[in-house]
N, C-alpha and C. Protein backbone atom coordinates (compact mmCIF):
# COMPACT_ATOMS: atom_id res chain seq x y z
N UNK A 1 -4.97 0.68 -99.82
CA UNK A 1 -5.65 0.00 -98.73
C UNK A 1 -6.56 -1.12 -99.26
N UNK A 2 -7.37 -1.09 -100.50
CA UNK A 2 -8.11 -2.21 -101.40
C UNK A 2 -7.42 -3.15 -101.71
N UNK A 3 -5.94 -3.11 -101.79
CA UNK A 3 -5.07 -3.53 -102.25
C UNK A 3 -5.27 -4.52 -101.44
N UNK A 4 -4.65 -4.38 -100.18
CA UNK A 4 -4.06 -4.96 -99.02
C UNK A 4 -5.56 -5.66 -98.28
N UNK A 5 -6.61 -5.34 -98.21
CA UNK A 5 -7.96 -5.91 -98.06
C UNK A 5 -8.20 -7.35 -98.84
N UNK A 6 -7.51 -6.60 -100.30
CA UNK A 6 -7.81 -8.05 -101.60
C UNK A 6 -6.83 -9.17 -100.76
N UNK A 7 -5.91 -8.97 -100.82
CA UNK A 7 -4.66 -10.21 -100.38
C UNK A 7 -5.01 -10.68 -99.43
N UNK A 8 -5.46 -9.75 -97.83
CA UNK A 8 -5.97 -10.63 -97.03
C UNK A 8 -7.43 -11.50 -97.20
N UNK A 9 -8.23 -11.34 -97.97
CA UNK A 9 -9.33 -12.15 -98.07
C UNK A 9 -8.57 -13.10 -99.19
N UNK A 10 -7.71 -13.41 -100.18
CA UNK A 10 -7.53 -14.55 -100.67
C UNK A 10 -6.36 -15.37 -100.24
N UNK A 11 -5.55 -15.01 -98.77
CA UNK A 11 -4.74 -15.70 -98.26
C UNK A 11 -6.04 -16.36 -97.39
N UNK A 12 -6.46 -15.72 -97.10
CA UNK A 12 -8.24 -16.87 -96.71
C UNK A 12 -8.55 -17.65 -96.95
N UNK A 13 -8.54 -17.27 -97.86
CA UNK A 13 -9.74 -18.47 -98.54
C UNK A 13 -8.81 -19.60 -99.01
N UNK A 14 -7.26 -19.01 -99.34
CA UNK A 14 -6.36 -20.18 -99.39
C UNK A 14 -6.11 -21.14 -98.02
N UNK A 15 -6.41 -20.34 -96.97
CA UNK A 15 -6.12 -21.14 -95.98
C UNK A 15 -6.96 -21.90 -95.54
N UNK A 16 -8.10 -21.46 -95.82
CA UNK A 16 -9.60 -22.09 -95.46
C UNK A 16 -9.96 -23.47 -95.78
N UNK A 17 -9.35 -23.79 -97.47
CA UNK A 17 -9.20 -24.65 -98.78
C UNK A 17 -8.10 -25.82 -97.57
N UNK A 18 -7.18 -25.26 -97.43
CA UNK A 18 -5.86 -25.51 -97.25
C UNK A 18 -5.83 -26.73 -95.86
N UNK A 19 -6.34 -25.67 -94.68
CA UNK A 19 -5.73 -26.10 -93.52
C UNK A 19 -6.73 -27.65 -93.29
N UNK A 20 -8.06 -27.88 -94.11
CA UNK A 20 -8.68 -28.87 -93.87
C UNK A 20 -8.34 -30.04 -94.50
N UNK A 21 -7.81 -29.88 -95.67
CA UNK A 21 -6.67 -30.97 -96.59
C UNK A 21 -5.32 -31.15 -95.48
N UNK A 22 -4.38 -30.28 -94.99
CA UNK A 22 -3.25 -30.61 -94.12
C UNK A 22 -4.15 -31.23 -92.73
N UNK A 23 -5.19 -31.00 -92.38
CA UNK A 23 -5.33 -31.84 -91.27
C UNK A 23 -6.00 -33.53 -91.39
N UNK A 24 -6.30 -33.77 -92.39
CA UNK A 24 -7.26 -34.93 -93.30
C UNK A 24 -5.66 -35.81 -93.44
N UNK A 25 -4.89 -35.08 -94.05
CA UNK A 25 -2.83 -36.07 -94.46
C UNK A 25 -2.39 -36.38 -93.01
N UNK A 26 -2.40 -35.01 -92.14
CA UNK A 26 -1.87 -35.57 -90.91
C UNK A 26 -2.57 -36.58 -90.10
N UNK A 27 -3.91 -36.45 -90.19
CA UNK A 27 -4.57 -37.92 -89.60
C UNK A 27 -3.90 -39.25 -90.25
N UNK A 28 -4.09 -39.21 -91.55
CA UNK A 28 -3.93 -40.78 -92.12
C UNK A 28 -2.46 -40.80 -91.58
N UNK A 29 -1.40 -40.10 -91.61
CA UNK A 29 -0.07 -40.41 -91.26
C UNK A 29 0.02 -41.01 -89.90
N UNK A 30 -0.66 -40.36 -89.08
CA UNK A 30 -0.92 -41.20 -87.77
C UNK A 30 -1.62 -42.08 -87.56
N UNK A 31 -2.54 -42.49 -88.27
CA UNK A 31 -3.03 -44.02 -88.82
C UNK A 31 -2.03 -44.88 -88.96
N UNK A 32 -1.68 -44.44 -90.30
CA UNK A 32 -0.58 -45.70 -90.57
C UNK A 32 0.75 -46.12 -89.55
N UNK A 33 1.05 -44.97 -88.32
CA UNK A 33 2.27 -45.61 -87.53
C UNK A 33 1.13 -45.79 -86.50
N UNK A 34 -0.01 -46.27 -86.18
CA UNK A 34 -0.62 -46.80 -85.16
C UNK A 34 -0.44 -48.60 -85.71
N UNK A 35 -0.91 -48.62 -86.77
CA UNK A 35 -1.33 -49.91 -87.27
C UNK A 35 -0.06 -51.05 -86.61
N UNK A 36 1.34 -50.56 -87.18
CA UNK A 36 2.95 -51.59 -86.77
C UNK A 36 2.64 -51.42 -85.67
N UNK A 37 2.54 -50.43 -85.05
CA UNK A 37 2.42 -50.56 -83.40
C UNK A 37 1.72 -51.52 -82.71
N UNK A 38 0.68 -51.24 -83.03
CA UNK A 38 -0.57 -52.48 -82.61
C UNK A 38 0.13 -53.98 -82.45
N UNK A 39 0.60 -54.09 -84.11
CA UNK A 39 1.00 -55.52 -84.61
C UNK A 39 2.07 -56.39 -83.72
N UNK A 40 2.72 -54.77 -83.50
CA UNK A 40 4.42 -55.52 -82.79
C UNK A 40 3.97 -55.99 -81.09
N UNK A 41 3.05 -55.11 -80.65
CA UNK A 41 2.74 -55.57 -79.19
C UNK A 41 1.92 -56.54 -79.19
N UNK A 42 1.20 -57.18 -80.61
CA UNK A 42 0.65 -58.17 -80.27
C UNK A 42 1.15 -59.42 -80.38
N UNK A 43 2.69 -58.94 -80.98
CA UNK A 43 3.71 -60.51 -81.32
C UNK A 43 4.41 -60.37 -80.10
N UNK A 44 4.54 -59.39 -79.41
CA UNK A 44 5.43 -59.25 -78.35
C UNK A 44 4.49 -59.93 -77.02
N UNK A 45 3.04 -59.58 -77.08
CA UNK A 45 2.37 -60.48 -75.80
C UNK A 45 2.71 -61.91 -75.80
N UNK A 46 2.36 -62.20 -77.10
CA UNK A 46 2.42 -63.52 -77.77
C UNK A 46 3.58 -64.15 -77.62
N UNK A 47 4.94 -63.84 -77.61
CA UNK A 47 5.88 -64.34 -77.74
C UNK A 47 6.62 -64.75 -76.49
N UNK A 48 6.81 -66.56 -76.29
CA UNK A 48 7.23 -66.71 -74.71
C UNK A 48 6.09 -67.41 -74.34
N UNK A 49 5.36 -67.23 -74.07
CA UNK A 49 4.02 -67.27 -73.03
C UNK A 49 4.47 -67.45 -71.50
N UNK A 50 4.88 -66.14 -71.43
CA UNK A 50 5.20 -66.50 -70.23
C UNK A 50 4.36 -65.21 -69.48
N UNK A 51 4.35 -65.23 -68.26
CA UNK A 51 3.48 -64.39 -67.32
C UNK A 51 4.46 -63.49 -66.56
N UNK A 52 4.11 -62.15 -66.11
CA UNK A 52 4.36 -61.41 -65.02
C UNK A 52 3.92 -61.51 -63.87
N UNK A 53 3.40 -62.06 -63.54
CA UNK A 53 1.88 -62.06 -62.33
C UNK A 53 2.97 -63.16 -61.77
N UNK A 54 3.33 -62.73 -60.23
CA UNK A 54 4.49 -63.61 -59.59
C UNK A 54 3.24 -64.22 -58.33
């Protein structure tokens, strides 16, 4: 039963370590596909100049 006590307190503390590094990568990854996004709708307003507004 000490056994099984030990493993669950250091799958802990691995996860503890862990899950705040995997959420810190998944932000910047969604950073970086915001940025093209931005860029392309701002060549796409830009491009033409033409209006919707009838």
């Amino acid at each position: 039963m000490i056994e099984v006590a030990i493993i669950i307190a250091i799958v802990g503390i691995l996860v503890s370590v862990a899950a705040p590094l995997y959420q810190n990568h998944m932000a910047g990854e969604n950073d970086a596909g915001v940025a093209p996004a931005v860029g392309t709708t701002g060549l796409s307003a830009t491009n033409g100049g033409h209006s919707n507004v009838f």
